[in-house]
Protein backbone atom coordinates (compact mmCIF):
# COMPACT_ATOMS: atom_id res chain seq x y z
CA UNK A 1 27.17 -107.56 -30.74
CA UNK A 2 30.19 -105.56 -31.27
CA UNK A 3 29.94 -101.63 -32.30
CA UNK A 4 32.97 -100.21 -34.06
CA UNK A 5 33.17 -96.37 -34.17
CA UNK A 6 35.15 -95.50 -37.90
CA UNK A 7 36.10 -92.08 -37.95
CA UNK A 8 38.37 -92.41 -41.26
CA UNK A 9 39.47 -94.45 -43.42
CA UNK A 10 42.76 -95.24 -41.41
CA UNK A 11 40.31 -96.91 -39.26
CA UNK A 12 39.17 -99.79 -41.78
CA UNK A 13 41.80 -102.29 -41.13
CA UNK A 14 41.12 -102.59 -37.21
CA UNK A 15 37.86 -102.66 -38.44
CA UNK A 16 38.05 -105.60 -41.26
CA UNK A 17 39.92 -107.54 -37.94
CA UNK A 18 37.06 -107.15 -35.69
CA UNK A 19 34.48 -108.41 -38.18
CA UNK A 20 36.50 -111.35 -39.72
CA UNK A 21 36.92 -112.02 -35.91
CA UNK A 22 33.48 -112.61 -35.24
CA UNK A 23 32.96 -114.39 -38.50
CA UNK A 24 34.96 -117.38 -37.45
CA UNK A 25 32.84 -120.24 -39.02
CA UNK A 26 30.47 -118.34 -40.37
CA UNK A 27 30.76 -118.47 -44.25
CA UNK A 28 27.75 -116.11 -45.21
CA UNK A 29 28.67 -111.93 -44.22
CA UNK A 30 25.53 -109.97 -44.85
CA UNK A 31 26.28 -105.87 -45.28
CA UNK A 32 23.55 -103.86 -44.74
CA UNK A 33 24.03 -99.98 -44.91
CA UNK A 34 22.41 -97.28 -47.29
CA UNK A 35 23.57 -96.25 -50.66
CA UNK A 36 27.41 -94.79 -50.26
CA UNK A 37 27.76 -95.77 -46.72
CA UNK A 38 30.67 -97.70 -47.26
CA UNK A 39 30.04 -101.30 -47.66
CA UNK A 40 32.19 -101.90 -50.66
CA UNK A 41 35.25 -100.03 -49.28
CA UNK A 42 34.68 -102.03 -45.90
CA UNK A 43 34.85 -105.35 -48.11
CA UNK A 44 38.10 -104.18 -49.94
CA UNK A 45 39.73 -104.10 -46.72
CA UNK A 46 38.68 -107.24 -45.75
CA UNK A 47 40.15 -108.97 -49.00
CA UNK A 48 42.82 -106.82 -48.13
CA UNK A 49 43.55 -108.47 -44.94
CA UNK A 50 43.02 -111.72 -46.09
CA UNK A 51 45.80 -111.37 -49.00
CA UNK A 52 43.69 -110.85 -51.91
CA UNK A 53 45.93 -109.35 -54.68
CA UNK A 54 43.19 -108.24 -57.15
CA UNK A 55 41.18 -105.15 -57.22
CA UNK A 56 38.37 -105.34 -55.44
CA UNK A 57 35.31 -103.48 -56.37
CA UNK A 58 31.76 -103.61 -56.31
CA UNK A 59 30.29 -106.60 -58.73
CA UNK A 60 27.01 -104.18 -59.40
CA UNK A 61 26.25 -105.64 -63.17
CA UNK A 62 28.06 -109.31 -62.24
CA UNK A 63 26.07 -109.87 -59.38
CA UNK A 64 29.05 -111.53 -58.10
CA UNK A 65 33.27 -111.80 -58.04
CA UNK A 66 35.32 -114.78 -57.39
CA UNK A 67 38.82 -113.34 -55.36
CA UNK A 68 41.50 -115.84 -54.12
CA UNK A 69 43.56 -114.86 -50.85
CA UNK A 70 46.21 -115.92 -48.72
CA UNK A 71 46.56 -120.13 -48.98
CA UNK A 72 43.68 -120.08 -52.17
CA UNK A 73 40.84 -119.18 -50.19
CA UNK A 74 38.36 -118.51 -52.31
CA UNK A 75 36.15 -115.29 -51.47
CA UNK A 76 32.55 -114.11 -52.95
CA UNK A 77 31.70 -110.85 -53.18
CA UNK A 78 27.81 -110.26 -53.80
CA UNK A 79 25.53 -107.22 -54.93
CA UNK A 80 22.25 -107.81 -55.06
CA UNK A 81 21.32 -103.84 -55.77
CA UNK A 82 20.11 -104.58 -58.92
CA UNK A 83 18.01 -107.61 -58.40
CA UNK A 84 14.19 -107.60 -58.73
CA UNK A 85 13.27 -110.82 -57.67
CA UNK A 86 14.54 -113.66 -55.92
CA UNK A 87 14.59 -115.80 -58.78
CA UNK A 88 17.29 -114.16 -59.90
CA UNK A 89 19.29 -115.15 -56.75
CA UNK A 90 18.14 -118.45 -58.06
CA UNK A 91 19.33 -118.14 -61.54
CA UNK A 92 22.73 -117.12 -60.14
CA UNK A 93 22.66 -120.05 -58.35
CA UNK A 94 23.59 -118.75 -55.06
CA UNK A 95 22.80 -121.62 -52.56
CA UNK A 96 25.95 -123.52 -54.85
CA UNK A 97 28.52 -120.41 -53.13
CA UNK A 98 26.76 -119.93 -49.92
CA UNK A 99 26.95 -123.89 -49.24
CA UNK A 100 30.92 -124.54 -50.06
CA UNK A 101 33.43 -123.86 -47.73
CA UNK A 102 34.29 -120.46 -49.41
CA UNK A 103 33.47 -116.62 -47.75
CA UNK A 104 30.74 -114.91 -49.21
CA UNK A 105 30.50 -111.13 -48.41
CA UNK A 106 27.13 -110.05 -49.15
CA UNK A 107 26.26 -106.14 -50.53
CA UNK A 108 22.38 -105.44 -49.97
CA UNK A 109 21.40 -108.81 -48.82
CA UNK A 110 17.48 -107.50 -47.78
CA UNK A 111 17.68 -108.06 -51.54
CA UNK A 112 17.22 -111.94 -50.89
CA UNK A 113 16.74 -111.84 -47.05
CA UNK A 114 14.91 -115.25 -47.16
CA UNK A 115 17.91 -116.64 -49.04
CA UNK A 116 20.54 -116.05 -46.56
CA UNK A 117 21.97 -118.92 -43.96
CA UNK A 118 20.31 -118.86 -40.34
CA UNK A 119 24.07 -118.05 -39.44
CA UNK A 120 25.08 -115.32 -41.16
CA UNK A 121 26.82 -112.56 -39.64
CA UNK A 122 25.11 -109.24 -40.16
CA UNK A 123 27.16 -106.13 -40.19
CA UNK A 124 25.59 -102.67 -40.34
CA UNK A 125 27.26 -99.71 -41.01
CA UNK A 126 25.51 -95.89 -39.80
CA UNK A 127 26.58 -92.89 -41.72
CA UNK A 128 27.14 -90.76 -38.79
CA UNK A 129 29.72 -87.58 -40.53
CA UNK A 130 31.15 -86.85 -44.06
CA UNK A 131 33.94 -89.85 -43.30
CA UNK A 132 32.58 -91.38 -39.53
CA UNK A 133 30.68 -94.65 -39.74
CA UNK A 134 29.16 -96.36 -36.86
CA UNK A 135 30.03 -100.72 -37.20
CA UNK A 136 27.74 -103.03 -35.48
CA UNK A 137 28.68 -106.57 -35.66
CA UNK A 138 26.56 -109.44 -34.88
């Protein structure tokens, strides 16, 4: 485990290295933190550093966005706020992204906690100040 003090947001590229550090093989990255702690900002600057061009936001309604970065990775970014059941993680047919070679960045994933790979990488980010986070990877 690796625990990242953030105290602004000049701190989110160090802190997008660190975690796709640790992720090495892993293809599934599960976010936890509570509502406006920061997860989708922390994901934008992970695309970031791993040359995605688009805009990167939150796929709330989607469930899901497709990004492409540096030598056509391709890169998933999940939200499972608004599911209800895990049929609908079904229906979305998520085994089909989290079992290609492709990243998957996951926003709530207790959402479908049963769903996820027994090697995903779990990142938690701790409100701790108006613009601190605490990081723990692992």
């Amino acid at each position: 485990m690796e625990t990242l003090e953030i105290d602004s947001l000049r701190d989110l590229p160090d802190a997008a290295e660190a975690i796709l550090a640790q992720a090495g093989d892993h293809r599934v990255v599960a976010f936890y933190g509570e509502m406006g702690a920061g997860k989708t900002t922390l994901i934008r600057a992970i695309c970031d550093r791993l040359g995605v061009t688009d805009a990167v936001s939150s796929p709330t309604f989607a469930l899901v966005n497709h990004y492409v970065g540096d030598g056509g990775r391709n890169i998933y970014h999940f939200d499972f706020y608004r599911i209800d059941r895990l049929e609908e993680a079904f229906d979305l047919g998520y085994d089909e992204y989290f079992d290609s070679d492709a990243l998957c960045l996951v926003e709530w994933p207790e959402k479908i906690e049963p769903l996820l790979p027994d090697d995903t990488l779990n990142v938690r980010i701790d409100v701790t100040g108006p613009t601190s986070r605490t990081v723990t990877i692992g």
